[in-house]
PDB file of N, CA and C in Angstrom:
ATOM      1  N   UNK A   1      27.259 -38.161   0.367  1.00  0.00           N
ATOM      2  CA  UNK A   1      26.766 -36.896  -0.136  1.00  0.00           C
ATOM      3  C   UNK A   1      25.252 -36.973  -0.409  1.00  0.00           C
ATOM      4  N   UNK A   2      25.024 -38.055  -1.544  1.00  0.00           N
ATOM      5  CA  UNK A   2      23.506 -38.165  -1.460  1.00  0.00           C
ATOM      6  C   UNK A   2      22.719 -38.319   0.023  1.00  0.00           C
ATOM      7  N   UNK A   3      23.177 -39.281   1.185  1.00  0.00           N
ATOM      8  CA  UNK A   3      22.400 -39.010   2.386  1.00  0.00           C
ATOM      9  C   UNK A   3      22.179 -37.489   2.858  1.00  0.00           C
ATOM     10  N   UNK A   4      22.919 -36.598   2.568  1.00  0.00           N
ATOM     11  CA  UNK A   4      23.286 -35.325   2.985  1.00  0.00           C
ATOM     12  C   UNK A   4      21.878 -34.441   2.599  1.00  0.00           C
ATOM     13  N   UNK A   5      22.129 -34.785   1.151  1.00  0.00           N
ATOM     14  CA  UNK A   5      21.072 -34.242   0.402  1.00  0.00           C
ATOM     15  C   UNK A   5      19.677 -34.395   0.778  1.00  0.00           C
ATOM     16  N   UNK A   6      19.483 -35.764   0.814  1.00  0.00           N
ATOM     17  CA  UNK A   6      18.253 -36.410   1.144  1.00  0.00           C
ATOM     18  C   UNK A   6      17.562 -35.685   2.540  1.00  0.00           C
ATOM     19  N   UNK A   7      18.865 -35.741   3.883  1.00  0.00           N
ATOM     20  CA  UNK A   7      18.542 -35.536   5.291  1.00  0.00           C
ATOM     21  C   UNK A   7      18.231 -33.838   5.008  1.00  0.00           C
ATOM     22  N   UNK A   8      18.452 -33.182   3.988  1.00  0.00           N
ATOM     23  CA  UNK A   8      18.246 -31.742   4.010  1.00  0.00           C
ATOM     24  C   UNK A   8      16.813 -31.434   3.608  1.00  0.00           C
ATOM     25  N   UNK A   9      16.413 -32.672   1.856  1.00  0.00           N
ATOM     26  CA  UNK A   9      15.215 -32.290   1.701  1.00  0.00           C
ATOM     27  C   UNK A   9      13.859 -32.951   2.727  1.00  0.00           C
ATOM     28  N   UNK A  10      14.777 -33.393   3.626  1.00  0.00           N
ATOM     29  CA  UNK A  10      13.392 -34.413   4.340  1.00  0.00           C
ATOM     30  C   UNK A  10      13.331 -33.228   5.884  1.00  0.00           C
ATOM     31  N   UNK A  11      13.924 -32.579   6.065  1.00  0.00           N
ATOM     32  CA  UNK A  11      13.949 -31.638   7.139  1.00  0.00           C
ATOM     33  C   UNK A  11      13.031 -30.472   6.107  1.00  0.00           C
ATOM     34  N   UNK A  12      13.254 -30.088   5.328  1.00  0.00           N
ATOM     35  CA  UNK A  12      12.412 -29.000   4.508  1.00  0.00           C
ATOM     36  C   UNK A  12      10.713 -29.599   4.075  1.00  0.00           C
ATOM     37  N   UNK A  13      10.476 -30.824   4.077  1.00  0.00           N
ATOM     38  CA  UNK A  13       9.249 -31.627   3.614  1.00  0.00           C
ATOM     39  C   UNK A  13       8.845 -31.062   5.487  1.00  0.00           C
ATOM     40  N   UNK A  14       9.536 -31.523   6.411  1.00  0.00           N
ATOM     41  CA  UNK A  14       8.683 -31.621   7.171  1.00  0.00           C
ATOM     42  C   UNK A  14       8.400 -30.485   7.938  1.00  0.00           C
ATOM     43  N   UNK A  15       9.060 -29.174   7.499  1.00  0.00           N
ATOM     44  CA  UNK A  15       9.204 -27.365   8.343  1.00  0.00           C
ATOM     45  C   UNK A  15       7.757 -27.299   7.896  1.00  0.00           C
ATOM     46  N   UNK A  16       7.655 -27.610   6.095  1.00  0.00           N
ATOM     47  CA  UNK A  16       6.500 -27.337   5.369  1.00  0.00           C
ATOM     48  C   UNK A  16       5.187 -27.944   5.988  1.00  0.00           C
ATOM     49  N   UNK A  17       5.207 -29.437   6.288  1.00  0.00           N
ATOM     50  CA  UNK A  17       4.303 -29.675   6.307  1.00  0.00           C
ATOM     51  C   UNK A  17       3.835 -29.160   8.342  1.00  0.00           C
ATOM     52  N   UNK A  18       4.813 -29.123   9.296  1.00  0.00           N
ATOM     53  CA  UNK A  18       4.633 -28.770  10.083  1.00  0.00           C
ATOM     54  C   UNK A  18       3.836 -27.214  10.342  1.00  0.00           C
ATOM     55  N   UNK A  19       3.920 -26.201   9.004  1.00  0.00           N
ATOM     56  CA  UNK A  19       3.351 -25.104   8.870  1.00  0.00           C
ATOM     57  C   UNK A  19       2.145 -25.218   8.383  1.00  0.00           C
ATOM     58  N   UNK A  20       1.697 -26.142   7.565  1.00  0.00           N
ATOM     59  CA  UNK A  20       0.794 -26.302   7.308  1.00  0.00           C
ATOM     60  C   UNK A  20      -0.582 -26.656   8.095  1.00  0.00           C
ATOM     61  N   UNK A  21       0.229 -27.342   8.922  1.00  0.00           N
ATOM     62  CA  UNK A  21      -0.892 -28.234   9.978  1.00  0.00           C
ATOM     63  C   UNK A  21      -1.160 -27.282  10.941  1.00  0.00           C
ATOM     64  N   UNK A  22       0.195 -26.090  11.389  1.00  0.00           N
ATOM     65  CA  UNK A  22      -0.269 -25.162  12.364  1.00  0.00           C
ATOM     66  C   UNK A  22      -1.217 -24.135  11.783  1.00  0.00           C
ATOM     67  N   UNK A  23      -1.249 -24.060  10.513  1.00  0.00           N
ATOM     68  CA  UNK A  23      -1.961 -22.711   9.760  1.00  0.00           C
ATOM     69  C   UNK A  23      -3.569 -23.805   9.422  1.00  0.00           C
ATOM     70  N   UNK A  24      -3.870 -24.948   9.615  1.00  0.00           N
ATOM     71  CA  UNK A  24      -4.656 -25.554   9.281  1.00  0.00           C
ATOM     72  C   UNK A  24      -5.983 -25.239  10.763  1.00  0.00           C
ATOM     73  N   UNK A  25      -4.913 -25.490  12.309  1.00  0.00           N
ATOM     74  CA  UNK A  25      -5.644 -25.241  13.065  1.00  0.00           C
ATOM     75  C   UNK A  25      -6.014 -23.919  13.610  1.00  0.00           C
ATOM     76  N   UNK A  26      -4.932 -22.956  12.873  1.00  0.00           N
ATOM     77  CA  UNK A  26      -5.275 -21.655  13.148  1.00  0.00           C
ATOM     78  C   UNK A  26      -6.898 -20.811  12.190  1.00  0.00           C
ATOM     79  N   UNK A  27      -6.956 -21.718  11.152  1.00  0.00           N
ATOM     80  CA  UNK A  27      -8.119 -21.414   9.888  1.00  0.00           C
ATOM     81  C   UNK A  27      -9.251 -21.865  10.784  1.00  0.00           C
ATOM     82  N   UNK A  28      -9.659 -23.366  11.348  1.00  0.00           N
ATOM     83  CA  UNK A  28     -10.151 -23.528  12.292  1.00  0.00           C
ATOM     84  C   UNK A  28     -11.130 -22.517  13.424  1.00  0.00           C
ATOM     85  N   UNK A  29      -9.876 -22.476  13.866  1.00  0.00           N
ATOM     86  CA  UNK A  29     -10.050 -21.868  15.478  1.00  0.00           C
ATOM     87  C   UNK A  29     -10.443 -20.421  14.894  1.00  0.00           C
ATOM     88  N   UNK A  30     -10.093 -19.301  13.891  1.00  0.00           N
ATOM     89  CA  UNK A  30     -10.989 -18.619  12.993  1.00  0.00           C
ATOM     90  C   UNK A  30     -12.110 -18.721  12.816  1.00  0.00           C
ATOM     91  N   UNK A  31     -12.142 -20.180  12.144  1.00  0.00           N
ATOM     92  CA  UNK A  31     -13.993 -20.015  11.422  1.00  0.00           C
ATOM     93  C   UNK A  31     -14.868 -20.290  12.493  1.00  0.00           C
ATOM     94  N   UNK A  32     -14.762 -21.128  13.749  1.00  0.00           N
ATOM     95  CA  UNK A  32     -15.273 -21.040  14.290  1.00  0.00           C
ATOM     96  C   UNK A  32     -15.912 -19.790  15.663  1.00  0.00           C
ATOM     97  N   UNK A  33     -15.093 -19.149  15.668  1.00  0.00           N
ATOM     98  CA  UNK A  33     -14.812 -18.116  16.064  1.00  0.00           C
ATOM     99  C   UNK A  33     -16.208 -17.136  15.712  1.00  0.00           C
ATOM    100  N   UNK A  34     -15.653 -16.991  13.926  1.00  0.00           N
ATOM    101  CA  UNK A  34     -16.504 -16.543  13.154  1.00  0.00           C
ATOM    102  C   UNK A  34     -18.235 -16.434  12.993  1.00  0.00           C
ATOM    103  N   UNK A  35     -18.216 -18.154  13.207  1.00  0.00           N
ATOM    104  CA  UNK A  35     -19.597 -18.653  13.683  1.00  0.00           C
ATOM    105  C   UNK A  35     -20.216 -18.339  14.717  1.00  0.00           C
ATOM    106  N   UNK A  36     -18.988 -18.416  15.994  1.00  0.00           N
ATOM    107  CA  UNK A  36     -19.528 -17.405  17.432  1.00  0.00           C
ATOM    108  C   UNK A  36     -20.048 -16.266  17.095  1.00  0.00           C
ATOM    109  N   UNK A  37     -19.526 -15.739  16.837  1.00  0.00           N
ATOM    110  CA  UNK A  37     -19.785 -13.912  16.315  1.00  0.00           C
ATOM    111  C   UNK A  37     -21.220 -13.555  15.491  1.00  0.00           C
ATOM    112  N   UNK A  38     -21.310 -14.667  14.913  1.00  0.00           N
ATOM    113  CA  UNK A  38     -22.542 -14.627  13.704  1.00  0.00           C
ATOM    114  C   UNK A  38     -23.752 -15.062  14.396  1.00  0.00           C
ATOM    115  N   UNK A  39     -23.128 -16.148  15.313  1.00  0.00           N
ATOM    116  CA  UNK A  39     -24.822 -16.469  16.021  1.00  0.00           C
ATOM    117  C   UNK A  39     -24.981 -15.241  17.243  1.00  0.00           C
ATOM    118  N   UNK A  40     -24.176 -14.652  17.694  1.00  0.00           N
ATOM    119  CA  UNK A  40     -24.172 -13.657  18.560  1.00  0.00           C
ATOM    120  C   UNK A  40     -24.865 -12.416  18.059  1.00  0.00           C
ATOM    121  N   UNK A  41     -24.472 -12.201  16.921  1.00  0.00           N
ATOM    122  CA  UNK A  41     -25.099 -10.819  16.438  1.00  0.00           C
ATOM    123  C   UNK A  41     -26.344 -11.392  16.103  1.00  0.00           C
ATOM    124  N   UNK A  42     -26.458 -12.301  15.906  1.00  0.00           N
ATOM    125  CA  UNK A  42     -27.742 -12.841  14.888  1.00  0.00           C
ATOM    126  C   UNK A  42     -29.369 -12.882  16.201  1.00  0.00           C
ATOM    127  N   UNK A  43     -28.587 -13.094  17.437  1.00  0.00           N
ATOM    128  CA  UNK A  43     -29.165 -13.105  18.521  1.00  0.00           C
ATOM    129  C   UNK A  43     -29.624 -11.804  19.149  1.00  0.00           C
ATOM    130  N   UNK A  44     -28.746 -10.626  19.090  1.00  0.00           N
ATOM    131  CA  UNK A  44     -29.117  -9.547  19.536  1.00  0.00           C
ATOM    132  C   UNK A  44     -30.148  -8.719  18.449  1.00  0.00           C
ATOM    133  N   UNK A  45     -29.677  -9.216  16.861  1.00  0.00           N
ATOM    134  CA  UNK A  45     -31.056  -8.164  16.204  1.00  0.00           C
ATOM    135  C   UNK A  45     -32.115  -8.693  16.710  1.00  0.00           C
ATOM    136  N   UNK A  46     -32.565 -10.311  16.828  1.00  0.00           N
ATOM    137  CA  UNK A  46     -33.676 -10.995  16.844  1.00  0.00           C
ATOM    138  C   UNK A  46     -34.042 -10.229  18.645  1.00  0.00           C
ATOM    139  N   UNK A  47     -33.492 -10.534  19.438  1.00  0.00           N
ATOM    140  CA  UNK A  47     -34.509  -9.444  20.282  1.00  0.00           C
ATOM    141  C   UNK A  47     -34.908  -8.026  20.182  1.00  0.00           C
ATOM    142  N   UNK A  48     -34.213  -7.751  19.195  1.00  0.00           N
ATOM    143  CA  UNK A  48     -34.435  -5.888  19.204  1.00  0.00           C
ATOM    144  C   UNK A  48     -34.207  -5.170  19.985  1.00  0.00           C
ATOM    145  N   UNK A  49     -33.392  -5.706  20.739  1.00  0.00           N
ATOM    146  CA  UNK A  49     -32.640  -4.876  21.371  1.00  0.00           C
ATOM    147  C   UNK A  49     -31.200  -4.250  21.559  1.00  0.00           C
ATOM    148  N   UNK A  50     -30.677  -2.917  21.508  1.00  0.00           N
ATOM    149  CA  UNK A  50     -29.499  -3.344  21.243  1.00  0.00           C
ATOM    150  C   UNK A  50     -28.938  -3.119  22.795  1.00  0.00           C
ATOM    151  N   UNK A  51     -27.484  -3.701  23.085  1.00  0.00           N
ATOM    152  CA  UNK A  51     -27.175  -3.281  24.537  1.00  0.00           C
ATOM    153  C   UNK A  51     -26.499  -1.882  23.895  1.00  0.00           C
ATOM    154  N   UNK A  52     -26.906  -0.682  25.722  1.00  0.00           N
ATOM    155  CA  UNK A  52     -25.866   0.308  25.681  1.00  0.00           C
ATOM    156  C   UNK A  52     -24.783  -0.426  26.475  1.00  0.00           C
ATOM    157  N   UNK A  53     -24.632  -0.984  26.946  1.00  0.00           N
ATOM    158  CA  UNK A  53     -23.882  -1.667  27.905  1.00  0.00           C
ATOM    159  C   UNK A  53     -23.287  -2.844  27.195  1.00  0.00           C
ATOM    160  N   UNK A  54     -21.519  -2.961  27.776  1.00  0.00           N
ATOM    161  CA  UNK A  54     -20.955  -4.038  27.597  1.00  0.00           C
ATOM    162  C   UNK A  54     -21.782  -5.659  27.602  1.00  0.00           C
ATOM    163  N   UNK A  55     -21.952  -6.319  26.729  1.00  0.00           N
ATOM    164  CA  UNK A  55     -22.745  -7.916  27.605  1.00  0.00           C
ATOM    165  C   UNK A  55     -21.662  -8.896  27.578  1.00  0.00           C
ATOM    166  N   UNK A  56     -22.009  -9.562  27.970  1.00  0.00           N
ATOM    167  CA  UNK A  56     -21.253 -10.631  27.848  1.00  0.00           C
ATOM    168  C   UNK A  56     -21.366 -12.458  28.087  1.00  0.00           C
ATOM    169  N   UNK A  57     -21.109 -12.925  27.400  1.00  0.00           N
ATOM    170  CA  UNK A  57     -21.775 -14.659  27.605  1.00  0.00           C
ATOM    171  C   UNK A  57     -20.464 -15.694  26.949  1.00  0.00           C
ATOM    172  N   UNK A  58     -21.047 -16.573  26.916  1.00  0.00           N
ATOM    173  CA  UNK A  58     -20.479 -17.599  26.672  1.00  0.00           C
ATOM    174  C   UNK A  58     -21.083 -18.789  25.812  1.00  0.00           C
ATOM    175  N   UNK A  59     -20.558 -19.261  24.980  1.00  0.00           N
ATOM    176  CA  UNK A  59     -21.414 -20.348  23.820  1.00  0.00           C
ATOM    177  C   UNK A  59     -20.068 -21.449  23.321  1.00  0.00           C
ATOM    178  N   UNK A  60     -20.695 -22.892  23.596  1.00  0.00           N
ATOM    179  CA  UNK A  60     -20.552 -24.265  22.945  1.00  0.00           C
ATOM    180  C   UNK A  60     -20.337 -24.213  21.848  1.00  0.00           C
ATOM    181  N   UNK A  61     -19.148 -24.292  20.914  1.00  0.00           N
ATOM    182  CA  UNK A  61     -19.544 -24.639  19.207  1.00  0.00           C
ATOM    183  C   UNK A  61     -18.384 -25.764  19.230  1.00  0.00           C
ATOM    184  N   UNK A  62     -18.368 -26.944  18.814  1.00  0.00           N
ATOM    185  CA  UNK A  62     -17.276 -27.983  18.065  1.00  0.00           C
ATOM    186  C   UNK A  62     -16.729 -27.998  19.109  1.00  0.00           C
ATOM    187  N   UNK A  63     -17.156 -28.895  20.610  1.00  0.00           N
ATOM    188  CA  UNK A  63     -16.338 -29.003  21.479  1.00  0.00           C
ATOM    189  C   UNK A  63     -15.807 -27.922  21.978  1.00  0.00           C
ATOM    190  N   UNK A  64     -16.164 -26.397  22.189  1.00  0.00           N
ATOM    191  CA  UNK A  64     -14.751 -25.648  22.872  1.00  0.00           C
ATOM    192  C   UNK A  64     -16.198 -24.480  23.251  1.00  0.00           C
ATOM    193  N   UNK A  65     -15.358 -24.013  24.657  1.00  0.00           N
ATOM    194  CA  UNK A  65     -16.003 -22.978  25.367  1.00  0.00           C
ATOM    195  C   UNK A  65     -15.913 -21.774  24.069  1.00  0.00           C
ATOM    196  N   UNK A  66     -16.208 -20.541  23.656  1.00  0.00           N
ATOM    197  CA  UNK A  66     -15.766 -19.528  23.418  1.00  0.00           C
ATOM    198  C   UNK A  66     -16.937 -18.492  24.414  1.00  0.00           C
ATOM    199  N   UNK A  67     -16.506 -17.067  24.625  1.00  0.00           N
ATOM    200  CA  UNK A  67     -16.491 -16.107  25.104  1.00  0.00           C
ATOM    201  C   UNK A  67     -16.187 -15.296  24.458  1.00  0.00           C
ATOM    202  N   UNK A  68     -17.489 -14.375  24.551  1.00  0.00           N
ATOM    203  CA  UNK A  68     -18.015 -13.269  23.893  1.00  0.00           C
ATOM    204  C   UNK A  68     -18.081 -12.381  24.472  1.00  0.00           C
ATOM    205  N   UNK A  69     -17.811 -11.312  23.915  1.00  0.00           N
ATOM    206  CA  UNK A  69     -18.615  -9.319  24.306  1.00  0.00           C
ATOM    207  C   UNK A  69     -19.149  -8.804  23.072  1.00  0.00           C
ATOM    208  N   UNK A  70     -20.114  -8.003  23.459  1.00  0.00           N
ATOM    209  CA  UNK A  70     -20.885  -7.716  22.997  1.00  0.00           C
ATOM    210  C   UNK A  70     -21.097  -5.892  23.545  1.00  0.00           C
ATOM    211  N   UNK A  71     -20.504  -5.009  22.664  1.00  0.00           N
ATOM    212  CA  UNK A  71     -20.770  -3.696  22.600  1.00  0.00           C
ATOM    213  C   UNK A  71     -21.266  -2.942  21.631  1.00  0.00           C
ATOM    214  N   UNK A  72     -21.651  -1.491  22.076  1.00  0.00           N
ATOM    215  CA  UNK A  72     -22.406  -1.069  21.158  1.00  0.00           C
ATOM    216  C   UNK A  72     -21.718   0.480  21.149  1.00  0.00           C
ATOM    217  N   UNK A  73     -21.925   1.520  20.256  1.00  0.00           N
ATOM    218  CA  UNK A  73     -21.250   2.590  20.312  1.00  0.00           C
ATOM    219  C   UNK A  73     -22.351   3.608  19.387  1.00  0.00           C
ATOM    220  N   UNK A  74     -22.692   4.630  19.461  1.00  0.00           N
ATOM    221  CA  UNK A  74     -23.594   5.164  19.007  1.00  0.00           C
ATOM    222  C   UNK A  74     -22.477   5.980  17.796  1.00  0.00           C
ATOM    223  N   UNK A  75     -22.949   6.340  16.314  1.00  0.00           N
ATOM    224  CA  UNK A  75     -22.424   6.794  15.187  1.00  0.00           C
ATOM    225  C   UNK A  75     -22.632   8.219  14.921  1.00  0.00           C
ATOM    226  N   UNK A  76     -21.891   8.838  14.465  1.00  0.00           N
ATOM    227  CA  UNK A  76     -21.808  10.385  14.001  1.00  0.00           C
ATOM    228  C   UNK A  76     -22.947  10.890  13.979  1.00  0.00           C
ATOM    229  N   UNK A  77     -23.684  10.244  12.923  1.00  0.00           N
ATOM    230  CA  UNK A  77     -24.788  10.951  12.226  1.00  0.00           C
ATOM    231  C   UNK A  77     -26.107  10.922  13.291  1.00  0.00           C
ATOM    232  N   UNK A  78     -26.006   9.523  14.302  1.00  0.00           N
ATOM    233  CA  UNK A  78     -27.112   9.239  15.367  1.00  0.00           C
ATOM    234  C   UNK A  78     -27.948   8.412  14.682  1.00  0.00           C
ATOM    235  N   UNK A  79     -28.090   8.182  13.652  1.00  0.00           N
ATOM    236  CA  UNK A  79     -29.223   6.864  13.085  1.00  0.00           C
ATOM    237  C   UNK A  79     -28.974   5.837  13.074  1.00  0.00           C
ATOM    238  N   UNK A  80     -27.800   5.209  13.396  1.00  0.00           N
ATOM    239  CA  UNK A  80     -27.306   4.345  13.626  1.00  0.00           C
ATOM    240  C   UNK A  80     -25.755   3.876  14.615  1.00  0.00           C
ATOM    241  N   UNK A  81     -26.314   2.786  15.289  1.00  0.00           N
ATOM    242  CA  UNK A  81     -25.502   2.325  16.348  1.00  0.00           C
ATOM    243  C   UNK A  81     -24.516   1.604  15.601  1.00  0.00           C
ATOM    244  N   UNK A  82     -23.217   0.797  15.616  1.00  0.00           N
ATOM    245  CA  UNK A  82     -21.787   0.138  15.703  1.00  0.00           C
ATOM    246  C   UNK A  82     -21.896  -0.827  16.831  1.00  0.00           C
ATOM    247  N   UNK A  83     -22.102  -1.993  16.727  1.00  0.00           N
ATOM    248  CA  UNK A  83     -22.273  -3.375  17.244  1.00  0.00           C
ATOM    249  C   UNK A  83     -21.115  -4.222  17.156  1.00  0.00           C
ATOM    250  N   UNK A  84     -20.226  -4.099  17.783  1.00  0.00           N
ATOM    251  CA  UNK A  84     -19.027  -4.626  18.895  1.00  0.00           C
ATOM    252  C   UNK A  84     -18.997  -6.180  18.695  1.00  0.00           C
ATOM    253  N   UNK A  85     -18.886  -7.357  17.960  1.00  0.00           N
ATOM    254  CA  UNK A  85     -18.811  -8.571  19.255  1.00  0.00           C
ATOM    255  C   UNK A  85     -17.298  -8.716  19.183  1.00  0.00           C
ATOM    256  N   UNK A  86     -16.940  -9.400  19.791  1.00  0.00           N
ATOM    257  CA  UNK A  86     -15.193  -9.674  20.037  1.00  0.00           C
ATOM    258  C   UNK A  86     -15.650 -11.566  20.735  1.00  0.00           C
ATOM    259  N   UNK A  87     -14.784 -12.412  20.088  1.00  0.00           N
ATOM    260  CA  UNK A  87     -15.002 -13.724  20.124  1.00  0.00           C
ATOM    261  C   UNK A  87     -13.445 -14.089  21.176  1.00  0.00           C
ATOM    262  N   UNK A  88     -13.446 -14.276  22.056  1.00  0.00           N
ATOM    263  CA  UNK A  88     -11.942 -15.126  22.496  1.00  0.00           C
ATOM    264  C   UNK A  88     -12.147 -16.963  23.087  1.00  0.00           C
ATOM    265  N   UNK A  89     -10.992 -17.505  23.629  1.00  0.00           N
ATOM    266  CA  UNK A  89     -11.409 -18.958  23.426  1.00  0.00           C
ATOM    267  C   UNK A  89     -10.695 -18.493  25.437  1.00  0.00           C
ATOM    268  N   UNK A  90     -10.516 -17.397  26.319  1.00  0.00           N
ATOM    269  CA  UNK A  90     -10.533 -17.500  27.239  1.00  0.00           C
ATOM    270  C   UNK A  90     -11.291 -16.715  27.936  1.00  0.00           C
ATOM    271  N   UNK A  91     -11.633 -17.059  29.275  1.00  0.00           N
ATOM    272  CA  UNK A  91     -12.814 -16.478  30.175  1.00  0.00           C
ATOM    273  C   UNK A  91     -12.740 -14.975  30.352  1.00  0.00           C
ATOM    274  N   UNK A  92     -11.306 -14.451  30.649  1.00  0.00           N
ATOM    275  CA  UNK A  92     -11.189 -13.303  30.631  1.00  0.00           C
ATOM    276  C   UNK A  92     -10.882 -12.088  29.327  1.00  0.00           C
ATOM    277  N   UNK A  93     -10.882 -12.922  28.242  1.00  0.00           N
ATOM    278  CA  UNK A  93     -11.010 -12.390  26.885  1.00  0.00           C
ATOM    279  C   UNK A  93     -10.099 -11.325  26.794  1.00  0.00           C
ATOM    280  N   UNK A  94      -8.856 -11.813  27.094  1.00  0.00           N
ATOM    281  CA  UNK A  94      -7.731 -11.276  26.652  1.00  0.00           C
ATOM    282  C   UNK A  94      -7.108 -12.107  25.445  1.00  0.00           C
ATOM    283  N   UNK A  95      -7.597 -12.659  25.007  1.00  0.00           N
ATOM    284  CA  UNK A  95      -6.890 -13.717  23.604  1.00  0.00           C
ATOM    285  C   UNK A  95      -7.885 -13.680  22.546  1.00  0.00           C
ATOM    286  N   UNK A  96      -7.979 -12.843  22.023  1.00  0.00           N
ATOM    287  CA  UNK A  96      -9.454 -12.471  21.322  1.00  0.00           C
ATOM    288  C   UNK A  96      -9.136 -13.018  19.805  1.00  0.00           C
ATOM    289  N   UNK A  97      -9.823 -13.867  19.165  1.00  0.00           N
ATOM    290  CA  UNK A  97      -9.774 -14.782  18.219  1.00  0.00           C
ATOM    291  C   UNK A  97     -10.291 -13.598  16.656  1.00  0.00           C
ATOM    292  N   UNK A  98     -11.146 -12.798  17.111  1.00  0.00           N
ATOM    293  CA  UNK A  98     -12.167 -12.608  16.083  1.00  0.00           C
ATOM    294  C   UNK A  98     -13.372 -11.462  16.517  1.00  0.00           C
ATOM    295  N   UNK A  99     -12.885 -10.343  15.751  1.00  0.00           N
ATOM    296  CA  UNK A  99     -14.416  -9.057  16.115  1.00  0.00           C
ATOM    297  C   UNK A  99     -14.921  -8.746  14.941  1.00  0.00           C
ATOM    298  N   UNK A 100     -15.698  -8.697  15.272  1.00  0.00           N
ATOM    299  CA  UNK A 100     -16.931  -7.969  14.116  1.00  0.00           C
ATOM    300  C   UNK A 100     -17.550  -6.928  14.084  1.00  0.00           C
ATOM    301  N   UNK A 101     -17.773  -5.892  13.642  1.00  0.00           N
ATOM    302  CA  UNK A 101     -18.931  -4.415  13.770  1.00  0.00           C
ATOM    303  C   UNK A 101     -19.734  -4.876  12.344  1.00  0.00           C
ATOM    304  N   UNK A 102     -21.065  -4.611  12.706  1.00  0.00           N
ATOM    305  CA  UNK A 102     -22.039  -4.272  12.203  1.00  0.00           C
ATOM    306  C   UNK A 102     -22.700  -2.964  12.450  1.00  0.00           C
ATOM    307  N   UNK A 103     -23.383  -2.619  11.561  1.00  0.00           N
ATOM    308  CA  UNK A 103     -24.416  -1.244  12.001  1.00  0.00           C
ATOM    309  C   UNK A 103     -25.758  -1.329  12.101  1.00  0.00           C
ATOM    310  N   UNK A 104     -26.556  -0.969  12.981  1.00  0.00           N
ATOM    311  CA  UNK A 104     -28.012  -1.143  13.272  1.00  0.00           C
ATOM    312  C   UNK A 104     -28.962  -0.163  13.260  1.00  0.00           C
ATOM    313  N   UNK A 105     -30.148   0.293  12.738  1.00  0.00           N
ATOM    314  CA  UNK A 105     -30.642   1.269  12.772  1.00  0.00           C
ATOM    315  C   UNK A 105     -31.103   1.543  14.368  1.00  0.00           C
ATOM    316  N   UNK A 106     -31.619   3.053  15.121  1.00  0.00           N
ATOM    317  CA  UNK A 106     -31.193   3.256  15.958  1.00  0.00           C
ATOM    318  C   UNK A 106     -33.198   2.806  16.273  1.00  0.00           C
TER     319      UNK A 106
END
């Protein structure tokens, strides 16, 4: 009976810790993501330019390709644009990790 017990709480130690480790690399693959997005926007104020047009690139962070877009959408009032990036970890950026809008004066 006690083995019983034991083989039950050692299957529950390890569901837990198996969730943990998947939610550990999912926080990860987030922040970095995050960081894509931040040096991306951080890149388009610094030229002053904004795109009307879809862009799109690609950037190195911690070992891993990510892939970026980069859109823009003009706002109600017209004084300001809505700045798009969308972060994914594949080429065709259908697995999209992470987007961001910011607003930019026009």
């Amino acid at each position: 009976m006690a083995l019983a017990i034991f083989a039950i709480a050692a299957l529950s130690v390890m569901k837990a810790v198996s969730q943990h480790l998947n939610t550990l690399g999912y926080l990860e693959q987030k922040t970095f993501a995050i960081m894509v997005a931040d040096n991306t926007l951080a890149t388009v104020r610094l030229s002053g330019e904004i795109p009307t047009t879809e862009k799109r690139g690609k950037s190195k962070l911690a070992g891993q390709e990510w892939y970026w877009s980069v859109k823009s959408t003009k706002t109600a009032d017209g004084y300001l644009r809505a700045v798009d990036v969308t972060v994914a970890t594949d080429s065709e950026r259908k697995k999209s990790v992470v987007s961001v809008r910011t607003y930019v004066a026009n």
